[in-house]
N, C-alpha and C. Protein backbone atom coordinates (compact mmCIF):
# COMPACT_ATOMS: atom_id res chain seq x y z
N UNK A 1 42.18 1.40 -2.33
CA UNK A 1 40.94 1.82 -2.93
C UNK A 1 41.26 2.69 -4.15
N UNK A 2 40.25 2.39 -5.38
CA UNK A 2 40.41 3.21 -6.47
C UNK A 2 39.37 4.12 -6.67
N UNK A 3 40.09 5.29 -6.76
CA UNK A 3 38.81 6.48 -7.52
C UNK A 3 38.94 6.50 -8.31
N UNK A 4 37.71 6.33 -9.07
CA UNK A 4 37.51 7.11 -10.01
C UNK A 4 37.84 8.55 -10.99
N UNK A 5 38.22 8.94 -11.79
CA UNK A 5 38.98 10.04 -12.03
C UNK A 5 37.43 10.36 -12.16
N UNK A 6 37.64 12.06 -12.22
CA UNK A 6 36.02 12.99 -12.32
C UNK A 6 35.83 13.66 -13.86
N UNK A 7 34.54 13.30 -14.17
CA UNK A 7 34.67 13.73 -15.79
C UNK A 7 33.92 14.46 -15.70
N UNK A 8 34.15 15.31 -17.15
CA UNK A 8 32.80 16.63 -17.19
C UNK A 8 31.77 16.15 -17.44
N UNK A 9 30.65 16.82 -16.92
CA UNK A 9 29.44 16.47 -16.98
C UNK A 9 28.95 15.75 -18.44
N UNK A 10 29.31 16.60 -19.97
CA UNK A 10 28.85 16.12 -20.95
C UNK A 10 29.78 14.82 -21.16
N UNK A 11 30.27 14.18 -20.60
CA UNK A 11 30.34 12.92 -20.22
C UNK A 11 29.50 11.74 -19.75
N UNK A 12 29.20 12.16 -18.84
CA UNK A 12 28.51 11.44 -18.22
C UNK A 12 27.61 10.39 -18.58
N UNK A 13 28.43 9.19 -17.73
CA UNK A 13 27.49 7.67 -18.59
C UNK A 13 26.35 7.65 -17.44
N UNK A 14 24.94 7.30 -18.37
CA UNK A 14 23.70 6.85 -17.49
C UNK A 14 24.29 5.38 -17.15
N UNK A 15 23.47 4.99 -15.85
CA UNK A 15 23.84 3.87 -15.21
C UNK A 15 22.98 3.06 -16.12
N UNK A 16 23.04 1.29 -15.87
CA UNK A 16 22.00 0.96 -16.35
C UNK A 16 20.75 0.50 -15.67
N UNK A 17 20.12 0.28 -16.58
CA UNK A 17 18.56 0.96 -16.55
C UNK A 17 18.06 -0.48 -16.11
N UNK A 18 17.48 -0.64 -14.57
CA UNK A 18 16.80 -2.12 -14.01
C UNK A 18 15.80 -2.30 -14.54
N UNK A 19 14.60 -3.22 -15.72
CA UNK A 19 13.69 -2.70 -15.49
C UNK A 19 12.73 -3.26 -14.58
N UNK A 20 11.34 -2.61 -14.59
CA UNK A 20 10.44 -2.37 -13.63
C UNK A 20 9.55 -3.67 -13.12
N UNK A 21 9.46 -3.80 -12.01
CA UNK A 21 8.74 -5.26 -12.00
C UNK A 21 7.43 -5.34 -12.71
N UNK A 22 7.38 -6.47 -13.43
CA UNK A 22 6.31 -6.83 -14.35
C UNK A 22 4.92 -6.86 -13.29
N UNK A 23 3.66 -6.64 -13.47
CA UNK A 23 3.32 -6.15 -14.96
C UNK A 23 3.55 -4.56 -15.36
N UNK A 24 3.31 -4.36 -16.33
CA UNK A 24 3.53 -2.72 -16.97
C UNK A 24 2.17 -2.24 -16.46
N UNK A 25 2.06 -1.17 -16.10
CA UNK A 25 1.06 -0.44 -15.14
C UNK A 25 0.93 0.81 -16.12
N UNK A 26 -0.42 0.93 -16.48
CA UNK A 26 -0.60 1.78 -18.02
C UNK A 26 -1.35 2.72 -16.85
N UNK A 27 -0.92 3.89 -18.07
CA UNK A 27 -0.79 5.43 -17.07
C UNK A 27 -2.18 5.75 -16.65
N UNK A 28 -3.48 5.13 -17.42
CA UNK A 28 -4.63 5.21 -17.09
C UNK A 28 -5.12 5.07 -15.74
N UNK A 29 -4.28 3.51 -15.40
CA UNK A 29 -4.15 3.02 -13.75
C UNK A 29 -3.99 3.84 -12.79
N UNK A 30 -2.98 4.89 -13.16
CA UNK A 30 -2.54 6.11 -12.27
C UNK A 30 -3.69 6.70 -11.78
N UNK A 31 -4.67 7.07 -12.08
CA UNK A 31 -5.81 7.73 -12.04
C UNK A 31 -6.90 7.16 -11.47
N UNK A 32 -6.94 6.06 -11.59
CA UNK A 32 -8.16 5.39 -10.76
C UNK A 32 -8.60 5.36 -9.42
N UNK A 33 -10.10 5.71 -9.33
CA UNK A 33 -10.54 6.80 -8.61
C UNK A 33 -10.65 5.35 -7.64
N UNK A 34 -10.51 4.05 -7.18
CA UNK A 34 -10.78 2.94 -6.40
C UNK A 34 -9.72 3.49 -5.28
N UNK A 35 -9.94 3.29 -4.33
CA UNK A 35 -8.84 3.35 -3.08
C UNK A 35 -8.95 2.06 -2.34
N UNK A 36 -7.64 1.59 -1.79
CA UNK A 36 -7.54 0.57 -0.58
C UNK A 36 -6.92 1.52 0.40
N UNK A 37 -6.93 1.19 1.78
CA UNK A 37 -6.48 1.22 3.08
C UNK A 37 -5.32 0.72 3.14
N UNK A 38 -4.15 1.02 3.25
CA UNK A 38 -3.19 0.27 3.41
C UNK A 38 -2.27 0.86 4.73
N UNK A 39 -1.44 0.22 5.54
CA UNK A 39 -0.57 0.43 6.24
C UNK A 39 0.86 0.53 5.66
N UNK A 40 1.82 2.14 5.98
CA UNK A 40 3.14 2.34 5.43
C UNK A 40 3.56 2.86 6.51
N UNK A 41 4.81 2.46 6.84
CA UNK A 41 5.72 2.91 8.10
C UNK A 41 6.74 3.60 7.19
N UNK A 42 6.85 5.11 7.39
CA UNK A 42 7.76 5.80 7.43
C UNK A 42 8.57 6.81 7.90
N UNK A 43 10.26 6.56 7.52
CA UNK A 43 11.35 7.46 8.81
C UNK A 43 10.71 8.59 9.05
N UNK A 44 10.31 9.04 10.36
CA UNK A 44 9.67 9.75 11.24
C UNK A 44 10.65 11.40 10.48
N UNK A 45 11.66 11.52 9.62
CA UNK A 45 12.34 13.29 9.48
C UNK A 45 10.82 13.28 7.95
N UNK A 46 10.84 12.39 7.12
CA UNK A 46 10.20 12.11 6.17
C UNK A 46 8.15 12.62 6.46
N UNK A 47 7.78 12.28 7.56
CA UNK A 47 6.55 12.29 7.87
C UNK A 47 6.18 13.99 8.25
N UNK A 48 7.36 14.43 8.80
CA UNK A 48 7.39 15.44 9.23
C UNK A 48 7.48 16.70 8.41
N UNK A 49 8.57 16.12 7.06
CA UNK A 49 8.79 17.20 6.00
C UNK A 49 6.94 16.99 5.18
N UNK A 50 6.69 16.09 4.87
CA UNK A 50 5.10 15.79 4.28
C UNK A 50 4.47 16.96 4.81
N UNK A 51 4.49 16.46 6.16
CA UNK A 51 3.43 17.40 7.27
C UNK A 51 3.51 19.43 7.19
N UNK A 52 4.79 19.34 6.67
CA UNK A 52 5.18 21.25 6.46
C UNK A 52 4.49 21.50 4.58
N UNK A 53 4.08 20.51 4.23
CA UNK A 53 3.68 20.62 2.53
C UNK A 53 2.20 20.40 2.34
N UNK A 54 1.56 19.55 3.38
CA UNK A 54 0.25 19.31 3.12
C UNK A 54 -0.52 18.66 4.34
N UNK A 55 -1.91 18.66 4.84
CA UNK A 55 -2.12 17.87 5.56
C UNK A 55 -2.66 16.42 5.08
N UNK A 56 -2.99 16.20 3.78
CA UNK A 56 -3.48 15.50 2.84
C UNK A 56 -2.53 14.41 2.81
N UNK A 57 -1.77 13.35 3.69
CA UNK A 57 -0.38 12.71 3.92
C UNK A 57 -1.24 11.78 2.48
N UNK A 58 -2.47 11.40 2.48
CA UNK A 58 -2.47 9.78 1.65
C UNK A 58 -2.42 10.07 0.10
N UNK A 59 -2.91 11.89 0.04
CA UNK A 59 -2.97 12.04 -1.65
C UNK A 59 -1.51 12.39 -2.12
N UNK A 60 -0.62 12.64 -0.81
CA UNK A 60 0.79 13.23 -1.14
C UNK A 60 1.78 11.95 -1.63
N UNK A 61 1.18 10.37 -0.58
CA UNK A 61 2.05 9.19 -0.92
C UNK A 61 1.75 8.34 -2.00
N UNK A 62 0.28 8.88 -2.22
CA UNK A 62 -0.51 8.74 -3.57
C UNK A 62 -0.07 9.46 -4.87
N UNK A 63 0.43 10.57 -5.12
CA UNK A 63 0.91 11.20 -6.07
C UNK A 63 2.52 10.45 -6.14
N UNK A 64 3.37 10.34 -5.27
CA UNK A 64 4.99 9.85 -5.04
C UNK A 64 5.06 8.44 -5.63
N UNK A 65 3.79 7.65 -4.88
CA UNK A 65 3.73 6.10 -5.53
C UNK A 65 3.69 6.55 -7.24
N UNK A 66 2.47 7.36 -7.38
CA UNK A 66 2.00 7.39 -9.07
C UNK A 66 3.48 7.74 -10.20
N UNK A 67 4.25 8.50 -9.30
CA UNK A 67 5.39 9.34 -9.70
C UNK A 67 6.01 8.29 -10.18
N UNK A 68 6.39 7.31 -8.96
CA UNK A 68 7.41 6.25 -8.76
C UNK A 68 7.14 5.58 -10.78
N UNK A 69 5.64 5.05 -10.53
CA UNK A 69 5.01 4.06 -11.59
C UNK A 69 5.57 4.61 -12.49
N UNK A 70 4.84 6.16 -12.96
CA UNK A 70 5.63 6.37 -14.39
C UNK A 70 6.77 7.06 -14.80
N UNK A 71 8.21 6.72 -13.56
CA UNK A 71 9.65 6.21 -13.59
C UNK A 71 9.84 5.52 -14.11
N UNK A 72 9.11 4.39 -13.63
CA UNK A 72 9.52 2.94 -14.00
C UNK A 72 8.91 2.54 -15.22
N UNK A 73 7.71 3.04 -15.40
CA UNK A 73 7.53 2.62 -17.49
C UNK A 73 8.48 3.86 -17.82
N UNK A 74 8.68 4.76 -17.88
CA UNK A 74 9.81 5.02 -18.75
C UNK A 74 11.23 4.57 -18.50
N UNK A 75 11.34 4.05 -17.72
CA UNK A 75 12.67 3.45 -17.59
C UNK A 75 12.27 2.05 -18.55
N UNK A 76 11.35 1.53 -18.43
CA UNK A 76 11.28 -0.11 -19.24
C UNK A 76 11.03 0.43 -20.44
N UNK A 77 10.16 1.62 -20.93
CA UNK A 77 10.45 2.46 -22.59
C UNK A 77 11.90 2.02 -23.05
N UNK A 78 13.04 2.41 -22.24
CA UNK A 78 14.27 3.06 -22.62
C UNK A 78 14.57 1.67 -22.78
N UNK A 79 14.74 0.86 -22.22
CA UNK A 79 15.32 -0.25 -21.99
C UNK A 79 14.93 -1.25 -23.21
N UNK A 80 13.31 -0.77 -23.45
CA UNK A 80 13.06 -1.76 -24.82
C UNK A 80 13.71 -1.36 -25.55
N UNK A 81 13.19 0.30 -25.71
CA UNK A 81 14.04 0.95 -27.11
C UNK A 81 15.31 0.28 -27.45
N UNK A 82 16.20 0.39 -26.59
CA UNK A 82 17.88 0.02 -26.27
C UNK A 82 17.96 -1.35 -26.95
N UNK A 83 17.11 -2.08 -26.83
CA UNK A 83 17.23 -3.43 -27.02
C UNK A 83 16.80 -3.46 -28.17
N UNK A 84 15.48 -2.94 -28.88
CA UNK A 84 15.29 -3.17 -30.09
C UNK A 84 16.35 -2.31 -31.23
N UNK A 85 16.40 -1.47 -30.73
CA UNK A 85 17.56 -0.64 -31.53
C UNK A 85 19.12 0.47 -31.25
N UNK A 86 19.81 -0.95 -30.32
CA UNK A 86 21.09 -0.59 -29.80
C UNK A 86 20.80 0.51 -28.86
N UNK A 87 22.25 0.32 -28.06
CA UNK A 87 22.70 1.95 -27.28
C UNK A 87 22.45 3.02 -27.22
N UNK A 88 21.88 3.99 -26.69
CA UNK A 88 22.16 5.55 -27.21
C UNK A 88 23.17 5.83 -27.77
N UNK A 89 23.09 6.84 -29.06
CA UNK A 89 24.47 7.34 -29.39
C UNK A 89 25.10 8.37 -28.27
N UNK A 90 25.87 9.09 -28.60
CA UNK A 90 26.87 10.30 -27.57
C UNK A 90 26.01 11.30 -28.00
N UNK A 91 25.55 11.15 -29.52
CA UNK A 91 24.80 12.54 -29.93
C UNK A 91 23.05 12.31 -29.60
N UNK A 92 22.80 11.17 -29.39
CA UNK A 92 21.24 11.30 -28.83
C UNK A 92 22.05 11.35 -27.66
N UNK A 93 22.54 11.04 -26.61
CA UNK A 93 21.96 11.28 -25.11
C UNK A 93 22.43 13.11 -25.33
N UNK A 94 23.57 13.66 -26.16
CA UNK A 94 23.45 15.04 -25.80
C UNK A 94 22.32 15.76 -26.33
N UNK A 95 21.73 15.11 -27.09
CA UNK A 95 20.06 16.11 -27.75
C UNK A 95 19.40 16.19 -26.31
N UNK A 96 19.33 14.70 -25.80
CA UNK A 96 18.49 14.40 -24.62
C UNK A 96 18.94 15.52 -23.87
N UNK A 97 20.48 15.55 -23.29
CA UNK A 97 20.28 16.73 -22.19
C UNK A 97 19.89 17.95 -22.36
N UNK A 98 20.27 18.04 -23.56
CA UNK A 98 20.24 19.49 -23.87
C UNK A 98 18.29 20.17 -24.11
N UNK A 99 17.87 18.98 -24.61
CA UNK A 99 16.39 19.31 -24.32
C UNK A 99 16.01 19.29 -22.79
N UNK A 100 16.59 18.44 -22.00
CA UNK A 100 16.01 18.94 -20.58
C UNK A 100 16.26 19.68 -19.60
N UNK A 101 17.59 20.22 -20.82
CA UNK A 101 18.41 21.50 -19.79
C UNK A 101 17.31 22.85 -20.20
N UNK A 102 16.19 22.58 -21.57
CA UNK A 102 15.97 23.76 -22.03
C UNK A 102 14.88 24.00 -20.74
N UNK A 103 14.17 22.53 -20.94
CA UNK A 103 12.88 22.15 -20.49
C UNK A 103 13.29 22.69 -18.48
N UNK A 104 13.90 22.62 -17.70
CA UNK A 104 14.42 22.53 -16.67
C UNK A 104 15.73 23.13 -16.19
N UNK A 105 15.56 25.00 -16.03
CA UNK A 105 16.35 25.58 -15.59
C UNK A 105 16.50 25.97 -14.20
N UNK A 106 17.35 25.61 -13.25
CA UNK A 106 17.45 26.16 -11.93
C UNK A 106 17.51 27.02 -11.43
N UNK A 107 16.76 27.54 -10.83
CA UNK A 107 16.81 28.78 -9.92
C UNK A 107 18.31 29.03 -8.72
N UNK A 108 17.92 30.28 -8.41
CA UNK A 108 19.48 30.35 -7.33
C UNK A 108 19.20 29.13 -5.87
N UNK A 109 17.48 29.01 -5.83
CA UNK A 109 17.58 28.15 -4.65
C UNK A 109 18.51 26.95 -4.81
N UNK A 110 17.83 26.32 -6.39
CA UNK A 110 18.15 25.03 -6.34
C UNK A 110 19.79 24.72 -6.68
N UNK A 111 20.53 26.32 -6.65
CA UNK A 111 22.12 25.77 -7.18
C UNK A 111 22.76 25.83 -5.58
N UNK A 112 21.90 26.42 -4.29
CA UNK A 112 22.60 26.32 -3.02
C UNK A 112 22.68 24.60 -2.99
């Protein structure tokens, strides 16, 4: 078996980017006040952590789904971009981190 050698972080290659199953789901959609009933089976440690955050389980899998959606259009953003106009450079993805390192600093919880 081969490892991988470990690089510094400002290294770090993004994987690539799947994109999202068609159709594109415009952020407006997110919001729409229509509901269906649906049935979701999930791992019983998962139902339980929900249950210590809210009793509201359908607006909580409702916000996670919405989350999921606009992942996935910005992941198919990136992916057009990429395609219409090459690769990221080394110096855009470090603008990129470095703006979301400004945007998104960790607390002592989140470095345990």
């Amino acid at each position: 078996m081969t490892i991988a050698p470990e690089r510094p972080p400002e290294t770090i290659d993004f994987p690539p980017v799947a994109p999202p199953p068609k159709p594109f789901i415009p952020e407006y959609a997110l919001a729409m006040s229509g509901t269906k009933r649906i049935t979701v089976t999930l791992p019983t440690e998962q139902v339980e952590l929900m249950r210590q955050y809210t009793t509201n389980i359908s607006g909580f899998v409702a916000d996670a789904v919405s989350e999921h959606i606009r992942s996935w259009n910005r992941s198919r953003a990136l992916a057009e971009y990429q395609e219409q106009h090459g690769p990221f450079t080394e110096d855009e993805r470090a603008a990129a981190r470095a703006r979301l390192n400004r945007v998104y600093v960790p607390d002592e919880e989140d470095s345990k």
